[in-house]
C-alpha atoms as a PDB file:
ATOM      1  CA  UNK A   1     120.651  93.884  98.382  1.00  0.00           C
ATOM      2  CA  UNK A   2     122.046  92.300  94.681  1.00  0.00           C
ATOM      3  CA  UNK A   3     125.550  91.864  94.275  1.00  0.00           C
ATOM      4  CA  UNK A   4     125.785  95.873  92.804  1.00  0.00           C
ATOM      5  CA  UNK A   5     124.931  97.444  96.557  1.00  0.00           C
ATOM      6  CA  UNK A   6     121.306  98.612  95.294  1.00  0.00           C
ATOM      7  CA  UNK A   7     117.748  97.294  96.328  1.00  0.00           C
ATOM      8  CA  UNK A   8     116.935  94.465  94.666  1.00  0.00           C
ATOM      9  CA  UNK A   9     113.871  94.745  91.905  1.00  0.00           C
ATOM     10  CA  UNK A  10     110.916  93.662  93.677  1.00  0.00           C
ATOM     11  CA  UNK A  11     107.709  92.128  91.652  1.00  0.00           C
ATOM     12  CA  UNK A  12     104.465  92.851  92.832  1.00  0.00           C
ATOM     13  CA  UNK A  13     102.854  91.185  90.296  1.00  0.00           C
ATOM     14  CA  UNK A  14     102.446  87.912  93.040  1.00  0.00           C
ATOM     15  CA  UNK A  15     100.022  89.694  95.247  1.00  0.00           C
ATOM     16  CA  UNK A  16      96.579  90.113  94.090  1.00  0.00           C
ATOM     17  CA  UNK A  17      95.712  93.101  92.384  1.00  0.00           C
ATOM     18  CA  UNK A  18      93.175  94.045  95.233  1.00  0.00           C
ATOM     19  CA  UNK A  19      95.786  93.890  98.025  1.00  0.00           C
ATOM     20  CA  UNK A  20      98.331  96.203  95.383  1.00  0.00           C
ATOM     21  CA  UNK A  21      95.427  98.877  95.566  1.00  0.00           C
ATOM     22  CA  UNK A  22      95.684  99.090  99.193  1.00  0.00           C
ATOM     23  CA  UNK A  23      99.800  98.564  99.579  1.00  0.00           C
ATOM     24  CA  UNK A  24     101.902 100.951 101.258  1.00  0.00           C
ATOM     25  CA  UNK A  25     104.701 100.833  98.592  1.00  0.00           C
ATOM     26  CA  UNK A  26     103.767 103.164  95.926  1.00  0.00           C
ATOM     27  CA  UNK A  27     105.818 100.902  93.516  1.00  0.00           C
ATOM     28  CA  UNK A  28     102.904  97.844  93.924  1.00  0.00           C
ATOM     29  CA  UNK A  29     100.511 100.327  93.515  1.00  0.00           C
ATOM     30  CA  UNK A  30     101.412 101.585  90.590  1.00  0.00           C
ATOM     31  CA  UNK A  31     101.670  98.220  89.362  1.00  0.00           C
ATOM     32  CA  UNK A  32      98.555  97.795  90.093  1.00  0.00           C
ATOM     33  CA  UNK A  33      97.360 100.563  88.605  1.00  0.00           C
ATOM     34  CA  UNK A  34      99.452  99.419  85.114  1.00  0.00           C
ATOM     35  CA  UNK A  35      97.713  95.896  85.647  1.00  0.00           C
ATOM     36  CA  UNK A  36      94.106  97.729  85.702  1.00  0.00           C
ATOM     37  CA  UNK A  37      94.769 100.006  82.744  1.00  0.00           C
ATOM     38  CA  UNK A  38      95.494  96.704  80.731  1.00  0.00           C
ATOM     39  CA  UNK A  39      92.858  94.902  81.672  1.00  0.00           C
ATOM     40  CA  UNK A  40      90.194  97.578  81.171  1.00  0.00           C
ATOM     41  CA  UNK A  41      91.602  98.472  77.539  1.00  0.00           C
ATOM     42  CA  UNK A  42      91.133  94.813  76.642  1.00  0.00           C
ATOM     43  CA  UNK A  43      88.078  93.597  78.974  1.00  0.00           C
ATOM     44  CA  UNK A  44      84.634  93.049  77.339  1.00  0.00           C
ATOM     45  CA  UNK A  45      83.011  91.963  80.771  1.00  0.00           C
ATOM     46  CA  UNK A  46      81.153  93.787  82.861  1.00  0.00           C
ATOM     47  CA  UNK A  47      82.124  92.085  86.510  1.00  0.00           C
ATOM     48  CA  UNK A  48      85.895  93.073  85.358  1.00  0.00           C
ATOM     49  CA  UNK A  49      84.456  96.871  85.817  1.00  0.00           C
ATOM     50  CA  UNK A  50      82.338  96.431  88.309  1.00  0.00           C
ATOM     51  CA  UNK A  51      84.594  94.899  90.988  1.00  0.00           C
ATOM     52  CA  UNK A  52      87.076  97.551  90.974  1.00  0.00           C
ATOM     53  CA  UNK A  53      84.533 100.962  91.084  1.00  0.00           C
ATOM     54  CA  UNK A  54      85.314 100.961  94.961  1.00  0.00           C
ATOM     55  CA  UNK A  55      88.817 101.290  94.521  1.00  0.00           C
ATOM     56  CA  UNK A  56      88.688 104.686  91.490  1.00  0.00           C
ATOM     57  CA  UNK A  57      88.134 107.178  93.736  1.00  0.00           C
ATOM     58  CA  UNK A  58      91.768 106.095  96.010  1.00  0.00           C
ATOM     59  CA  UNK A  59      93.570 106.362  92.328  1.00  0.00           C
ATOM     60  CA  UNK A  60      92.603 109.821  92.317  1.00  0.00           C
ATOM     61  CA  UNK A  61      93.648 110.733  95.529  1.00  0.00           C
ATOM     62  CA  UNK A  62      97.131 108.634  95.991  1.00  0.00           C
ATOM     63  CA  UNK A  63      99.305 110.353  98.063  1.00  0.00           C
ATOM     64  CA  UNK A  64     102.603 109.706  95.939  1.00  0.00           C
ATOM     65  CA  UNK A  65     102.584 111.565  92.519  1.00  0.00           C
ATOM     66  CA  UNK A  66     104.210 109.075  90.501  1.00  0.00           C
ATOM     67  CA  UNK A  67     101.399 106.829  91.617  1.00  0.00           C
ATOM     68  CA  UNK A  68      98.807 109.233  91.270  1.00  0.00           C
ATOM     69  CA  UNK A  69      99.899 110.282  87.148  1.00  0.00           C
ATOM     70  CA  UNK A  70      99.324 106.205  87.054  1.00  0.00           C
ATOM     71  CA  UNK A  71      96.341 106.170  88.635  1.00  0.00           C
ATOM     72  CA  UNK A  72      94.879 108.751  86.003  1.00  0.00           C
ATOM     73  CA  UNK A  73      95.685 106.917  83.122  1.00  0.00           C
ATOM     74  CA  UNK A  74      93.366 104.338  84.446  1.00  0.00           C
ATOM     75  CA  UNK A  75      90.726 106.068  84.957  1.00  0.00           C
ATOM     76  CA  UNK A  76      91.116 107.078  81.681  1.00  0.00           C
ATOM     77  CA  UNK A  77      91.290 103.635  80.582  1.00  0.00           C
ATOM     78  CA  UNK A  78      88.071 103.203  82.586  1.00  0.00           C
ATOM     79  CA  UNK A  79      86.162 105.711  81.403  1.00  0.00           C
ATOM     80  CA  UNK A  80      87.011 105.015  77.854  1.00  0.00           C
ATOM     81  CA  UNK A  81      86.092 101.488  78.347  1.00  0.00           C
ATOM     82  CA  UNK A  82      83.814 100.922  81.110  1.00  0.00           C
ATOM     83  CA  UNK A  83      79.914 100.057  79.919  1.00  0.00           C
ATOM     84  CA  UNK A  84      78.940 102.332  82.404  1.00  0.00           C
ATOM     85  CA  UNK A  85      81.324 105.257  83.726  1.00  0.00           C
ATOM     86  CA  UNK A  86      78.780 107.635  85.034  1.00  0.00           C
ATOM     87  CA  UNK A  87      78.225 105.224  87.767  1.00  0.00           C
ATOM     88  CA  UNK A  88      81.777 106.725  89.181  1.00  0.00           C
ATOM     89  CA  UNK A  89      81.644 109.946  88.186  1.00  0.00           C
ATOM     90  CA  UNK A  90      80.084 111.740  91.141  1.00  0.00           C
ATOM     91  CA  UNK A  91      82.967 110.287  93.513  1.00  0.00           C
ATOM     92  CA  UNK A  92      86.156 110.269  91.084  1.00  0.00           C
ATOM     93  CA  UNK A  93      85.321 113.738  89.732  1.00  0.00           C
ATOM     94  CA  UNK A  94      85.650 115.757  92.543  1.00  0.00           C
ATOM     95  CA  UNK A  95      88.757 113.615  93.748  1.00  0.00           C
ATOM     96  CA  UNK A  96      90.345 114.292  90.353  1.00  0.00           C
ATOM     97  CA  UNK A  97      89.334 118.416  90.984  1.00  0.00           C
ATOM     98  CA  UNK A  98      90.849 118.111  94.577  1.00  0.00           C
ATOM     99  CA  UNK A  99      93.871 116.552  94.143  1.00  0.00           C
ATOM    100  CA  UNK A 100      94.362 116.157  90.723  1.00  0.00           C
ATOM    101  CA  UNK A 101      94.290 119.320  89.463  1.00  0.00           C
ATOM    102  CA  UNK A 102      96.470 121.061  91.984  1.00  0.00           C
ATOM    103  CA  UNK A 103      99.175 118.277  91.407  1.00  0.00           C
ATOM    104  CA  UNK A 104     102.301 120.002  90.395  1.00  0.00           C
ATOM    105  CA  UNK A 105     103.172 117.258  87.885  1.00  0.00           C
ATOM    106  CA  UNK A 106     102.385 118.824  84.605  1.00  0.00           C
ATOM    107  CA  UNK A 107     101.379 115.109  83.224  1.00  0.00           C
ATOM    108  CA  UNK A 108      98.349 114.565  85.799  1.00  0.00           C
ATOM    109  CA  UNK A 109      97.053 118.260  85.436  1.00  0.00           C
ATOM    110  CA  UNK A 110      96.627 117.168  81.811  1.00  0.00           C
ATOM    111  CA  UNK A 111      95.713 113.565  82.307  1.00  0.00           C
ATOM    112  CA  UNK A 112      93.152 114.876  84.679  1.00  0.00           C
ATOM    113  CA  UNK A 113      91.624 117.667  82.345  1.00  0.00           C
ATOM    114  CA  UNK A 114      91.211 114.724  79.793  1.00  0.00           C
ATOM    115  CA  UNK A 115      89.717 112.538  82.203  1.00  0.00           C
ATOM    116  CA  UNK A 116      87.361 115.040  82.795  1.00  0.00           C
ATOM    117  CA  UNK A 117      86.321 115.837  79.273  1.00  0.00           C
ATOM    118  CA  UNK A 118      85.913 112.367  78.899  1.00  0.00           C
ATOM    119  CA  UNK A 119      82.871 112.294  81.483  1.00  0.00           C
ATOM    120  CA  UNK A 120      81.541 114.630  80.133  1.00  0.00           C
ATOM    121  CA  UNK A 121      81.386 113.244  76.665  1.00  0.00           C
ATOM    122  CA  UNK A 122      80.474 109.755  78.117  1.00  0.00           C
ATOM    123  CA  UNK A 123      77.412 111.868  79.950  1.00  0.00           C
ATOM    124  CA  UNK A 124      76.279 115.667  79.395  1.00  0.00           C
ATOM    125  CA  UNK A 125      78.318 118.405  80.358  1.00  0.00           C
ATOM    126  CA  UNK A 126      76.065 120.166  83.719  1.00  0.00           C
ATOM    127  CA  UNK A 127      76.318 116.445  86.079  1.00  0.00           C
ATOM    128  CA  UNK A 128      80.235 117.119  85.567  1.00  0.00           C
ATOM    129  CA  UNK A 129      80.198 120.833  85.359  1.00  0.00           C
ATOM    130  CA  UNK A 130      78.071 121.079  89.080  1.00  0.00           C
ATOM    131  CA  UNK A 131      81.303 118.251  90.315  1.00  0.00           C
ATOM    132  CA  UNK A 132      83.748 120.540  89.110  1.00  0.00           C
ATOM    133  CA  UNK A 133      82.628 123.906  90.083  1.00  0.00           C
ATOM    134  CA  UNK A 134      83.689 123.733  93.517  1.00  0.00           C
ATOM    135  CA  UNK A 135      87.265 124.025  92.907  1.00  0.00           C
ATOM    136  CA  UNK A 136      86.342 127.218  92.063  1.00  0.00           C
ATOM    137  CA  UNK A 137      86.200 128.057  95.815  1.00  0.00           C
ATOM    138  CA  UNK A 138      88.750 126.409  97.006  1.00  0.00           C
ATOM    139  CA  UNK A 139      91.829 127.725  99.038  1.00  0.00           C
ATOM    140  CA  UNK A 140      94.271 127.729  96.889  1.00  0.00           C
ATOM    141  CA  UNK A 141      94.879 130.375  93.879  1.00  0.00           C
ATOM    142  CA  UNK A 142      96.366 127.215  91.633  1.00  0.00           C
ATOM    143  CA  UNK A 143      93.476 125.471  92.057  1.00  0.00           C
ATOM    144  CA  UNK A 144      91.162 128.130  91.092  1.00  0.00           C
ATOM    145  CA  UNK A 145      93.103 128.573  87.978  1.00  0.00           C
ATOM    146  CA  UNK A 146      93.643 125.276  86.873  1.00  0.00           C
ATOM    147  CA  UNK A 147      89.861 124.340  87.196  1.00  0.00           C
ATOM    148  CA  UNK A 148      88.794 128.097  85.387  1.00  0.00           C
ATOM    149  CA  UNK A 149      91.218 126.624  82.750  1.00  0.00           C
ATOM    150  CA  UNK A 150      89.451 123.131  82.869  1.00  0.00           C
ATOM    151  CA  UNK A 151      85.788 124.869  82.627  1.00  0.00           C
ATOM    152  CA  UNK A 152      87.461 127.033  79.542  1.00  0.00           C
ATOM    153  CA  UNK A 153      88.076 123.747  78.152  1.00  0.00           C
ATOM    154  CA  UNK A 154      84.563 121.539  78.503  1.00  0.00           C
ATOM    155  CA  UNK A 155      82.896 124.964  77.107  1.00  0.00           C
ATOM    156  CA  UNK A 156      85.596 124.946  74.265  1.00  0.00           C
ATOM    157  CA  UNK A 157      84.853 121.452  73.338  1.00  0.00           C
ATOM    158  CA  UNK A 158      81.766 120.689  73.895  1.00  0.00           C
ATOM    159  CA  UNK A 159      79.918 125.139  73.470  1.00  0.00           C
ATOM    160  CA  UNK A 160      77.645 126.388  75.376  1.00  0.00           C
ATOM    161  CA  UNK A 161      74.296 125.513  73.636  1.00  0.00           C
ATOM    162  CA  UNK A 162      75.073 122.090  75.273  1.00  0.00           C
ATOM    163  CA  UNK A 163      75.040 123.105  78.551  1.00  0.00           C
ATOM    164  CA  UNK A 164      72.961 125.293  81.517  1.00  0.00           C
ATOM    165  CA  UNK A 165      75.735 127.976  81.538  1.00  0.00           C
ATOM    166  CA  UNK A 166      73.937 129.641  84.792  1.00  0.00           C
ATOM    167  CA  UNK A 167      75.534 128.252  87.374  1.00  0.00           C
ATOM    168  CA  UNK A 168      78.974 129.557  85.983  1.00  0.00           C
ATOM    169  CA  UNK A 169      77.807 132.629  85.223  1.00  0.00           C
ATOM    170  CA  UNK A 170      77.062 132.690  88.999  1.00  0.00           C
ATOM    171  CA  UNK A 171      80.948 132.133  89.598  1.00  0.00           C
ATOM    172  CA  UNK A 172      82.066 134.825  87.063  1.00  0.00           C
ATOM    173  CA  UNK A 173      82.377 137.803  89.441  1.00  0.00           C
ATOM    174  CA  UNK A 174      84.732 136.654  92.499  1.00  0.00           C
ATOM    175  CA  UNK A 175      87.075 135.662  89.442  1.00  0.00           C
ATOM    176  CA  UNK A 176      87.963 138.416  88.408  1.00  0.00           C
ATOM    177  CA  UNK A 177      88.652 140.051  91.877  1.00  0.00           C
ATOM    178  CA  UNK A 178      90.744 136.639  92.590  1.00  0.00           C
ATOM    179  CA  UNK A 179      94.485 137.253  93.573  1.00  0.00           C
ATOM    180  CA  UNK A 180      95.994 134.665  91.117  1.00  0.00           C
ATOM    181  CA  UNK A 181      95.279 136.510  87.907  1.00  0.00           C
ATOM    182  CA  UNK A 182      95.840 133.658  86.018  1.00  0.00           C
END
C-alpha cells in the first residue's frame, strides 16, 4: 500500500512479454497485449510474428473483458501487419466468433467484426465465412444475431459475386424461425 491507502501501481513491463501472456493478473496481460500491438505496428521481421502465433488464439478467448477488448486490438494489429495472417486464421477466427462476439462490451463486438473483415480481405471471403458460420448454431440467441449481423457485413463489403453464397443460403431457413428476432 502507498502512503494514500490504495494498491500501489504495479509495472509489468519487467517480466517478459511471454510470461505476461500467461499471467494471472489481467493487468500484465493487458500489458502485454499493449506491448504486442506496438511491436507488430512497427515490426518489419518475420520471427517477431512468428514467435507469438501460439499465443493469438488465448487473446481471443481471455477470460477478463477489459483484457479481452485489448487482446482484439492486437490481433488487429496482427492481421494488419503480419506477412502472413492466414496462417492464424483457422484458430483465432472461431475464438473471436465464440467469445468475441457474444462479449457484452460494445467495443470488442466491434473490434471483433473488424478483425474479421480484415481476414477476409487479407484472404477470400468462403475460408472465413465456413469459420464463422457456426455461430450460427450456437446456444445462445445473441450470438446468433451478432454473427447474422457479422455475415450481413462481409457480404456488404466485400458482395456476393466474391463469394460461394451456398453454404449460407443453407443457414437461411432456421433464421427466420429463430426466437431472437433480431
Amino acid at each position: 500500500m502507498d502512503e494514500y491507502g490504495s494498491a500501489p501501481v504495479e509495472n509489468f513491463n519487467a517480466i517478459p512479454v511471454h510470461d505476461r501472456l500467461d499471467n494471472k493478473n489481467w493487468k500484465a496481460r493487458v500489458s502485454a497485449y499493449e506491448e504486442l500491438a506496438k511491436l507488430f505496428r512497427t515490426s518489419v521481421d518475420d520471427s517477431d510474428f512468428c514467435q507469438f502465433e501460439g499465443s493469438l488464439k488465448k487473446m481471443a478467448l481471455d477470460s477478463n473483458a477489459v483484457a479481452q477488448e485489448s487482446g482484439v486490438s492486437t490481433l488487429i494489429q496482427f492481421v494488419e501487419n503480419a506477412p502472413e495472417p492466414n496462417r492464424t486464421k483457422s484458430s483465432v477466427v472461431p475464438a473471436v466468433v465464440e467469445k468475441c462476439l457474444s462479449s457484452t462490451r460494445a467495443g470488442t463486438k466491434a473490434k471483433a467484426l473488424e478483425l474479421i473483415l480484415l481476414y477476409v480481405e487479407v484472404d477470400t471471403p468462403d475460408p472465413v465465412i465456413e469459420d464463422v458460420l457456426p455461430g450460427l448454431d450456437a446456444k445462445l440467441p445473441k450470438l446468433v444475431a451478432t454473427t447474422t449481423n457479422t455475415l450481413a457485413a462481409v457480404i456488404r463489403t466485400f458482395g456476393v459475386k466474391n463469394m460461394n453464397i451456398k453454404p449460407l443460403v443453407k443457414k437461411l431457413p432456421p433464421l427466420f424461425g429463430h426466437s431472437d428476432k433480431n
